[in-house]
C-alpha atoms as a PDB file:
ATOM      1  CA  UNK A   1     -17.529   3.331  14.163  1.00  0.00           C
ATOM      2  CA  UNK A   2     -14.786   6.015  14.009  1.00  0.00           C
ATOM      3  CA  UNK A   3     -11.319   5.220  15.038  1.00  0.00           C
ATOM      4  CA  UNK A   4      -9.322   8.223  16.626  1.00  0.00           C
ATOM      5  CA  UNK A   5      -5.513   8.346  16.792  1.00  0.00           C
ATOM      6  CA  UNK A   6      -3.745  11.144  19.075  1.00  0.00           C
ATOM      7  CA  UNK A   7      -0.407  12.421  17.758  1.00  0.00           C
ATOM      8  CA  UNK A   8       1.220  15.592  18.511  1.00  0.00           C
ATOM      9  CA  UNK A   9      -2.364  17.427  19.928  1.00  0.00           C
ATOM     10  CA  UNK A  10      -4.131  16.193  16.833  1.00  0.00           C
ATOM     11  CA  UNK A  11      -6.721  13.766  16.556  1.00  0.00           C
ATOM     12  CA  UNK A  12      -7.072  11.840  13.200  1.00  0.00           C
ATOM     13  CA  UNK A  13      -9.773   9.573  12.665  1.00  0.00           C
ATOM     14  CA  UNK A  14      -8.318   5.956  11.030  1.00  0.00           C
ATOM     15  CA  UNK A  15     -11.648   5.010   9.794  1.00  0.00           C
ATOM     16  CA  UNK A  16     -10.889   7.608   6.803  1.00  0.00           C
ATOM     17  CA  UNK A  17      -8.227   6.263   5.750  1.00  0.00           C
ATOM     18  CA  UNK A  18      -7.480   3.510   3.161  1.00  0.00           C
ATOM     19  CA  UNK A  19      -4.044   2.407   3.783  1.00  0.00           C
ATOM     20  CA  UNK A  20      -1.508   3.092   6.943  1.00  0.00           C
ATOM     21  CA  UNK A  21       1.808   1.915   6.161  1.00  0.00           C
ATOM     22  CA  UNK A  22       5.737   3.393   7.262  1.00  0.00           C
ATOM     23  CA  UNK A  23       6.762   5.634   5.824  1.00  0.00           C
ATOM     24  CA  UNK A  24      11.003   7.258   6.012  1.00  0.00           C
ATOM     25  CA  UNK A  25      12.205   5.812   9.637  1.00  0.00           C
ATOM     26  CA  UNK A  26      10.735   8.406  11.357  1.00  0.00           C
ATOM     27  CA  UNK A  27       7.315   8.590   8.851  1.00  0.00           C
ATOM     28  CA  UNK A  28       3.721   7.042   9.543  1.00  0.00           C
ATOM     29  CA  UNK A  29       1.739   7.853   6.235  1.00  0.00           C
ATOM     30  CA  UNK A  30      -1.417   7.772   6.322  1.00  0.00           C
ATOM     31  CA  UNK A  31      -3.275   7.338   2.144  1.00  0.00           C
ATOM     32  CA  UNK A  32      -7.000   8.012   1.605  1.00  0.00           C
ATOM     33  CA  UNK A  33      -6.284   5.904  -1.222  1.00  0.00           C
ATOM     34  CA  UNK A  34      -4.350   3.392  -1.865  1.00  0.00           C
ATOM     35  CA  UNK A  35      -0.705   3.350  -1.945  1.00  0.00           C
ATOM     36  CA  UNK A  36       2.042   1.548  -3.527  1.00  0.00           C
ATOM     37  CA  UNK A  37       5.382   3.766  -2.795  1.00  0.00           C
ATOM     38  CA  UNK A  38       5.471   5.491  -5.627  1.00  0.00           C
ATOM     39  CA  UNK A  39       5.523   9.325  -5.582  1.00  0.00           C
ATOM     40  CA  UNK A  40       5.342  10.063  -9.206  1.00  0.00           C
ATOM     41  CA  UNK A  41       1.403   9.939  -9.530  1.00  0.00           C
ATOM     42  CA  UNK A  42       0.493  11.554  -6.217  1.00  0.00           C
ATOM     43  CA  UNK A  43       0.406  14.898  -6.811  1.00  0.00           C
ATOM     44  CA  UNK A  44      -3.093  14.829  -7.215  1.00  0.00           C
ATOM     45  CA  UNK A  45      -3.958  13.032  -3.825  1.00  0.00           C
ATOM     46  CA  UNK A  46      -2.814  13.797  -0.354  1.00  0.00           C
ATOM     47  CA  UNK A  47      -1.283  12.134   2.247  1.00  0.00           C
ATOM     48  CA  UNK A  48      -0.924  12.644   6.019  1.00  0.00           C
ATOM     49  CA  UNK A  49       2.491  12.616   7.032  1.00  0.00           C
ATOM     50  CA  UNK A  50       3.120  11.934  10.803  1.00  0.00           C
ATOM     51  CA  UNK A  51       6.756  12.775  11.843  1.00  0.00           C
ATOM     52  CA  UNK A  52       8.414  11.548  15.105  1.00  0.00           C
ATOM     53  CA  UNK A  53      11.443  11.942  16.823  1.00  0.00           C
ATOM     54  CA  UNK A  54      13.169   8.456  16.457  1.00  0.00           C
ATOM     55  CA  UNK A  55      12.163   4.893  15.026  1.00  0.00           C
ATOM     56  CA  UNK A  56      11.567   3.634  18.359  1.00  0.00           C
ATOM     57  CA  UNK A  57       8.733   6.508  18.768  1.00  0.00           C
ATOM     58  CA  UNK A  58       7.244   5.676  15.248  1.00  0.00           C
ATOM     59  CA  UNK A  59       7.386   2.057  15.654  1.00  0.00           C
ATOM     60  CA  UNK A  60       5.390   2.638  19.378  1.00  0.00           C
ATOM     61  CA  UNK A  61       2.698   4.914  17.205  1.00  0.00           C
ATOM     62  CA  UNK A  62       2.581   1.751  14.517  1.00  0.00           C
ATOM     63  CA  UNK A  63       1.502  -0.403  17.426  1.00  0.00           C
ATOM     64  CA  UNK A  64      -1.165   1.745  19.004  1.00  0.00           C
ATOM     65  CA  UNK A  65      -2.540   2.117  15.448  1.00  0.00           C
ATOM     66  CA  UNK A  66      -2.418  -1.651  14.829  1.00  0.00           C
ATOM     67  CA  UNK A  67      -4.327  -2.187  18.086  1.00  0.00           C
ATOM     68  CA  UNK A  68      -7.043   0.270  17.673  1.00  0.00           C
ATOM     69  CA  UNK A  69      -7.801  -0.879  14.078  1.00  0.00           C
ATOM     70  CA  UNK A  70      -7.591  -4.572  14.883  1.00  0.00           C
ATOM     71  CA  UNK A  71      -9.406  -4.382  18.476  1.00  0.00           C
END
């Protein structure tokens, strides 16, 4: 079953991705593979980057992701 996140008028479906983890303090990145925090070797893959305005507003987003993959 697909799991659809809203952000910014955009709908991105969870269930596609491998890994979900933070990202800068304003950052959500989303890895169809999986990710260790190193940028070197990724030129070949791509992430989703999802920007917000503050921490607060990313770590809100984090939350509602957490809850519709875990529910």
């Amino acid at each position: 079953m697909s799991k659809w996140f809203e952000h910014k008028g955009c709908y991105y479906n969870l269930s596609k991705y491998y890994q979900v983890c933070l990202g800068d303090e304003n950052e959500i990145l989303l890895a169809p593979f999986s990710f260790n925090g190193d940028w070197e070797d990724q030129e070949d893959h791509q992430l989703t980057i999802l920007l917000f305005v503050s921490k607060e507003e990313r770590d809100n987003a984090i939350s509602k992701i957490r809850d519709i993959l875990f529910s």
